[in-house]
Protein backbone atom coordinates (compact mmCIF):
# COMPACT_ATOMS: atom_id res chain seq x y z
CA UNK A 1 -32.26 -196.36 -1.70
CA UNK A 2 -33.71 -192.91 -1.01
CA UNK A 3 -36.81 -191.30 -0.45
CA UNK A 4 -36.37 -189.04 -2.94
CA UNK A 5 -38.84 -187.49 -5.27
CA UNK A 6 -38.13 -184.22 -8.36
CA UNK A 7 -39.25 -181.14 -7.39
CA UNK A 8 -41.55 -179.01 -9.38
CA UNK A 9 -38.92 -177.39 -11.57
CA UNK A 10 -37.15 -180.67 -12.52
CA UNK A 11 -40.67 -181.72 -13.78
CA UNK A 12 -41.15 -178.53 -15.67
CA UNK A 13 -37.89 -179.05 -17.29
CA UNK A 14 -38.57 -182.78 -18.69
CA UNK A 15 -41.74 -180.74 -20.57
CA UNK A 16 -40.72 -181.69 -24.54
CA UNK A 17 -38.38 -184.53 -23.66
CA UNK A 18 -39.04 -188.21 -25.25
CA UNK A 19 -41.22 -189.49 -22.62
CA UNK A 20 -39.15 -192.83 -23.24
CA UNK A 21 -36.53 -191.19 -21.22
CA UNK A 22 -38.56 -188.80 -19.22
CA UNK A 23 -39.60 -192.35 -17.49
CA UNK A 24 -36.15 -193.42 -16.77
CA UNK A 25 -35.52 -190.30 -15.01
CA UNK A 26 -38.92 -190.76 -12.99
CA UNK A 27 -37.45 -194.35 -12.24
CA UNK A 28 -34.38 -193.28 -11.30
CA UNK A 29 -35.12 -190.91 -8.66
CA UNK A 30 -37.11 -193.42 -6.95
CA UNK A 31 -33.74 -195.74 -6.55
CA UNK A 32 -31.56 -193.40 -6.27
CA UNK A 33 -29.00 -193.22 -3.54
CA UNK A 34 -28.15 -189.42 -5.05
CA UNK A 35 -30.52 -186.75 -4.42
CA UNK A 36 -30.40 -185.00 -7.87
CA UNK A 37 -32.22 -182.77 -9.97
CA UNK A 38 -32.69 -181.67 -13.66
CA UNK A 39 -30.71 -179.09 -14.60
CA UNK A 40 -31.94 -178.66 -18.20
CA UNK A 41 -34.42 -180.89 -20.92
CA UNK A 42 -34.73 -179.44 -24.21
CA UNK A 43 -32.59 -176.86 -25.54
CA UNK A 44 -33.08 -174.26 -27.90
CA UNK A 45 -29.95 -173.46 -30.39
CA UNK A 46 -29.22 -169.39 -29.01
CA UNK A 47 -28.95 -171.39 -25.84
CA UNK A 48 -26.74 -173.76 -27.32
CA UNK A 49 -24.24 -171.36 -28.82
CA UNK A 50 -24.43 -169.54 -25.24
CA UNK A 51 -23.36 -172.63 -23.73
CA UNK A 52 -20.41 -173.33 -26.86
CA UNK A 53 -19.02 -169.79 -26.08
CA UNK A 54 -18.05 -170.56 -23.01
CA UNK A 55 -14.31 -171.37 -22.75
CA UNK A 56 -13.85 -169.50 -26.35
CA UNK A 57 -12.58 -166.45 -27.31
CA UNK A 58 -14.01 -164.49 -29.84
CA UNK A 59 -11.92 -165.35 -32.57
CA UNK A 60 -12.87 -168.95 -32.21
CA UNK A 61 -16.32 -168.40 -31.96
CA UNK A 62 -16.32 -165.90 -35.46
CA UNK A 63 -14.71 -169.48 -36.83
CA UNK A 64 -17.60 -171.40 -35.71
CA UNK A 65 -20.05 -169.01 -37.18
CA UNK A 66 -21.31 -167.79 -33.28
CA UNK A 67 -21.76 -164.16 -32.50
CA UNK A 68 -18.18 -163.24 -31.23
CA UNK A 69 -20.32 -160.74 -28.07
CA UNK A 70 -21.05 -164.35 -26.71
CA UNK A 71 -17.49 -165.09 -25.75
CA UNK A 72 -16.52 -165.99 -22.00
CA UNK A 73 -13.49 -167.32 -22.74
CA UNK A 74 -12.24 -167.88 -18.82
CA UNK A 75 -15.57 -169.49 -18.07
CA UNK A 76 -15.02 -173.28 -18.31
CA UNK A 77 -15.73 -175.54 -21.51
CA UNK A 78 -19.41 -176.92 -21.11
CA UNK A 79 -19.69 -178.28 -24.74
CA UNK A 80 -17.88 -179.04 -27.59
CA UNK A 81 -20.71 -178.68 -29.99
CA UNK A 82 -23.07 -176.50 -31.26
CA UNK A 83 -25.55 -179.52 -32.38
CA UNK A 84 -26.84 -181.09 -29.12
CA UNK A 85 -30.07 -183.87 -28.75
CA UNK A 86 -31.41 -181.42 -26.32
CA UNK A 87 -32.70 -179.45 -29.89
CA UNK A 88 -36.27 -180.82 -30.75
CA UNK A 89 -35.83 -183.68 -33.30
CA UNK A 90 -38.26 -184.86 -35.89
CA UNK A 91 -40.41 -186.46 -33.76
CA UNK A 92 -40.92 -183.40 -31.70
CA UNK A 93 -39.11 -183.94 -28.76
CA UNK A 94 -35.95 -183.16 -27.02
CA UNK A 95 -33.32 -186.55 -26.74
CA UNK A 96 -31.08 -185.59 -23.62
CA UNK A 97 -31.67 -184.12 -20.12
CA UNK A 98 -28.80 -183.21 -17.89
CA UNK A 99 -28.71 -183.90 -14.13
CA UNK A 100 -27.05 -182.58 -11.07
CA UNK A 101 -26.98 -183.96 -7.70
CA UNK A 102 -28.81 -182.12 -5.05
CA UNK A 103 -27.15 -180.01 -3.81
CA UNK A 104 -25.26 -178.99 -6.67
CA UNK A 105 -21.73 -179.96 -6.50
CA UNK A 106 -19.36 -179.98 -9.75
CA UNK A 107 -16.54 -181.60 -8.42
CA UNK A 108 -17.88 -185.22 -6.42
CA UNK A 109 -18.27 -187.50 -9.28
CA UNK A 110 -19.28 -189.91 -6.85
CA UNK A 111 -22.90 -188.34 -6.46
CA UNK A 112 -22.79 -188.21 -10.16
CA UNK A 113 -21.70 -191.90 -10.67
CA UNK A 114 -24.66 -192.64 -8.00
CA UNK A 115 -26.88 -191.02 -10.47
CA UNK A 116 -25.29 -192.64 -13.02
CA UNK A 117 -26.31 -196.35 -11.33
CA UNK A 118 -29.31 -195.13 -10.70
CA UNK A 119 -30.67 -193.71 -14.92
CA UNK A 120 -28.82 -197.48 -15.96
CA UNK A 121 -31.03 -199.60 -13.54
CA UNK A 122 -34.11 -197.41 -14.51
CA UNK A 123 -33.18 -197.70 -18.27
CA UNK A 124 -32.46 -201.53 -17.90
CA UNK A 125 -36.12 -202.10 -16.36
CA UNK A 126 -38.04 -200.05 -18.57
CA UNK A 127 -36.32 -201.46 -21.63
CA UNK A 128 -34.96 -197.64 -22.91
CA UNK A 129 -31.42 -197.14 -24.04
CA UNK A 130 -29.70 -194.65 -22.91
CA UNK A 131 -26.09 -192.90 -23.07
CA UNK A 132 -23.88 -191.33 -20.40
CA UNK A 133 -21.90 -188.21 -21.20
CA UNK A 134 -19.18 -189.85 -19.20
CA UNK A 135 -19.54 -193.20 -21.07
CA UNK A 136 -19.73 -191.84 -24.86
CA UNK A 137 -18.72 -195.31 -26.12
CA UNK A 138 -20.98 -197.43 -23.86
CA UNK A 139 -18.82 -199.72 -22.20
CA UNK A 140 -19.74 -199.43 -19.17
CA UNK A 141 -16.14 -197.17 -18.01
CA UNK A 142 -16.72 -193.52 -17.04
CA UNK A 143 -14.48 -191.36 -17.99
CA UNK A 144 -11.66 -193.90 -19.01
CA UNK A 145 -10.96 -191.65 -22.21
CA UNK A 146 -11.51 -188.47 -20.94
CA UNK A 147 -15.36 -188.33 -21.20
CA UNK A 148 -16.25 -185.14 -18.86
CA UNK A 149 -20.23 -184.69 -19.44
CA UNK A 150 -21.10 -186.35 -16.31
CA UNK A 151 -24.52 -184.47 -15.78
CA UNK A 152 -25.92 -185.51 -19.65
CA UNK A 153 -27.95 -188.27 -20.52
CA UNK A 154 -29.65 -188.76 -23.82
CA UNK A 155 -31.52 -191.90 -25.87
CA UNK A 156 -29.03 -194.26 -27.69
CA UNK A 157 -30.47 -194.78 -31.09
């Protein structure tokens, strides 16, 4: 386990998010193997259909009903949605975070499965349930059906 504690900007960023699962992120960076931090808590919607134009072209977006200017088609696909549990919900808080290891890197998705062990021990003790982006079906197998969201985490209802 590491001596590892979230900066001041990761604690700025669970500001608005269920406090059910800001504690399992507390937890987990307490058992943590995997440095990490919080990349992002709650979400507005422009930022939302910033992060859906990304991998689309202009045309697809004017489909969609998103400002075709957004487009950055040869960035890389970050959503597939432009409804996300980072929004507010009705009981006034953001449902997901999304986490990064620290220091950011994309492509080891063993820091990100360390994480990963780390938000489902924290959830399991505090009683919360939560969802992987890499386990969409909650079985326990990341990314056995192509389940790429490895930094998002949101309550299971």
């Amino acid at each position: 386990m590491g001596n590892f504690a979230l900066g001041t900007r990761s604690i700025s960023k669970l500001d608005g998010v269920h406090p059910n699962l800001g504690r399992v992120v507390k937890r987990a960076i307490e058992i943590t193997t995997q440095d990490f931090m919080v990349l992002e808590g709650v979400r507005t919607e422009q930022r939302q259909r910033e992060l859906y134009s990304q991998g689309r072209t202009p045309a697809k977006l004017v489909a969609a009903g998103v400002d075709p200017a957004l487009a950055k088609p040869k960035l890389q696909m970050v959503t597939w949605t432009l409804k996300s549990n980072h929004f507010k919900q009705a009981d006034g808080y953001g449902h997901a975070v999304d986490l990064v290891p620290y220091p950011v890197d994309w492509n080891d998705l063993a820091k990100f499965d360390a994480i990963a062990d780390a938000m489902m021990q924290a959830a399991d003790e505090l009683g919360v349930a939560i969802r992987h982006g890499a386990d969409w079906n909650m079985n326990g197998k990341r990314r056995e059906k192509g389940e790429s969201d490895s930094p998002h985490w949101e309550l299971a209802q």
